[in-house]
N, C-alpha and C. Protein backbone atom coordinates (compact mmCIF):
# COMPACT_ATOMS: atom_id res chain seq x y z
N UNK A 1 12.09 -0.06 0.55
CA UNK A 1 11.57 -0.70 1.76
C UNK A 1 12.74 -1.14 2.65
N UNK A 2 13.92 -1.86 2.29
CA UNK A 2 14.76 -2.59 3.00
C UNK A 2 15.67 -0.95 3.71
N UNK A 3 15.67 0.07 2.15
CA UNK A 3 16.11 1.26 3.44
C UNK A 3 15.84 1.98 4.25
N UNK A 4 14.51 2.15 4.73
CA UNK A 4 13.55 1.89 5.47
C UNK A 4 13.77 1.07 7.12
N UNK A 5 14.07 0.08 6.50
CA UNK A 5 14.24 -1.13 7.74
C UNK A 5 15.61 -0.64 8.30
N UNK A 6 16.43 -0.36 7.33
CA UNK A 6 18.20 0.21 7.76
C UNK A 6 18.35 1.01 8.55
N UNK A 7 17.43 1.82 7.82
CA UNK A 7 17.42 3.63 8.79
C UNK A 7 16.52 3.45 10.10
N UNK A 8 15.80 2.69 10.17
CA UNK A 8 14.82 2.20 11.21
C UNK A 8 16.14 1.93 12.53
N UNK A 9 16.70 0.59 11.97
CA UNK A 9 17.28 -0.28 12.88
C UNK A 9 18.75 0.35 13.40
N UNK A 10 18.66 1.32 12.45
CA UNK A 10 20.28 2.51 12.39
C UNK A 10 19.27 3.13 13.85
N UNK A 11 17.90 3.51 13.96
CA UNK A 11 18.07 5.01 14.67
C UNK A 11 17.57 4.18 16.04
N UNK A 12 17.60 2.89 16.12
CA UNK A 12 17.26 2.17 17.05
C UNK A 12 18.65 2.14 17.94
N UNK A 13 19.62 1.53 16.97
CA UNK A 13 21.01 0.98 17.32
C UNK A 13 21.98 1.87 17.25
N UNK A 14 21.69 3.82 17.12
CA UNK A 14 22.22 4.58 17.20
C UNK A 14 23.69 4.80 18.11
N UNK A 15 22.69 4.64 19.28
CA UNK A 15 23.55 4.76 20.42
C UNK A 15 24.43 3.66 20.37
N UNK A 16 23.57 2.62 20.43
CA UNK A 16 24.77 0.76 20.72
C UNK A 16 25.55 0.72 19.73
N UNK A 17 24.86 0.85 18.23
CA UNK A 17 25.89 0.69 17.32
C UNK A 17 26.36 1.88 15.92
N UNK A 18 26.45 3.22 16.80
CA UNK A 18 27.18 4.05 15.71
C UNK A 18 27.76 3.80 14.70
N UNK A 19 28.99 3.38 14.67
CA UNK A 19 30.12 2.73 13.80
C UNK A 19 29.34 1.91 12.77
N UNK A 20 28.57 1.18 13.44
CA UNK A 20 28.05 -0.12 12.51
C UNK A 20 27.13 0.75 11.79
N UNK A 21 26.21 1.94 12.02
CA UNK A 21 25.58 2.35 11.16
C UNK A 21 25.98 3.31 10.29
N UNK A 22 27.00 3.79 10.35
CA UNK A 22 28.09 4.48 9.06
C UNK A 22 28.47 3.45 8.56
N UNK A 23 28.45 2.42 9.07
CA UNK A 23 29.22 1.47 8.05
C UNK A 23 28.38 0.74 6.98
N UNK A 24 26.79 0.92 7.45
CA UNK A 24 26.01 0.12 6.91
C UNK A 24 25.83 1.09 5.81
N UNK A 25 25.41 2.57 5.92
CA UNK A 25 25.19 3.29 5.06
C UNK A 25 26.32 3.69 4.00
């Protein structure tokens, strides 16, 4: 569920926050 919410908020914050979502994953 919570990776779910990650990948959610990753493909939201794609654009704004790339970096941060390689980093999260």
């Amino acid at each position: 569920m919570r990776v779910s919410l990650i990948s959610f908020s990753c493909l939201i914050s794609y654009f704004a926050d790339n970096m941060l979502c390689s980093t999260i994953i």
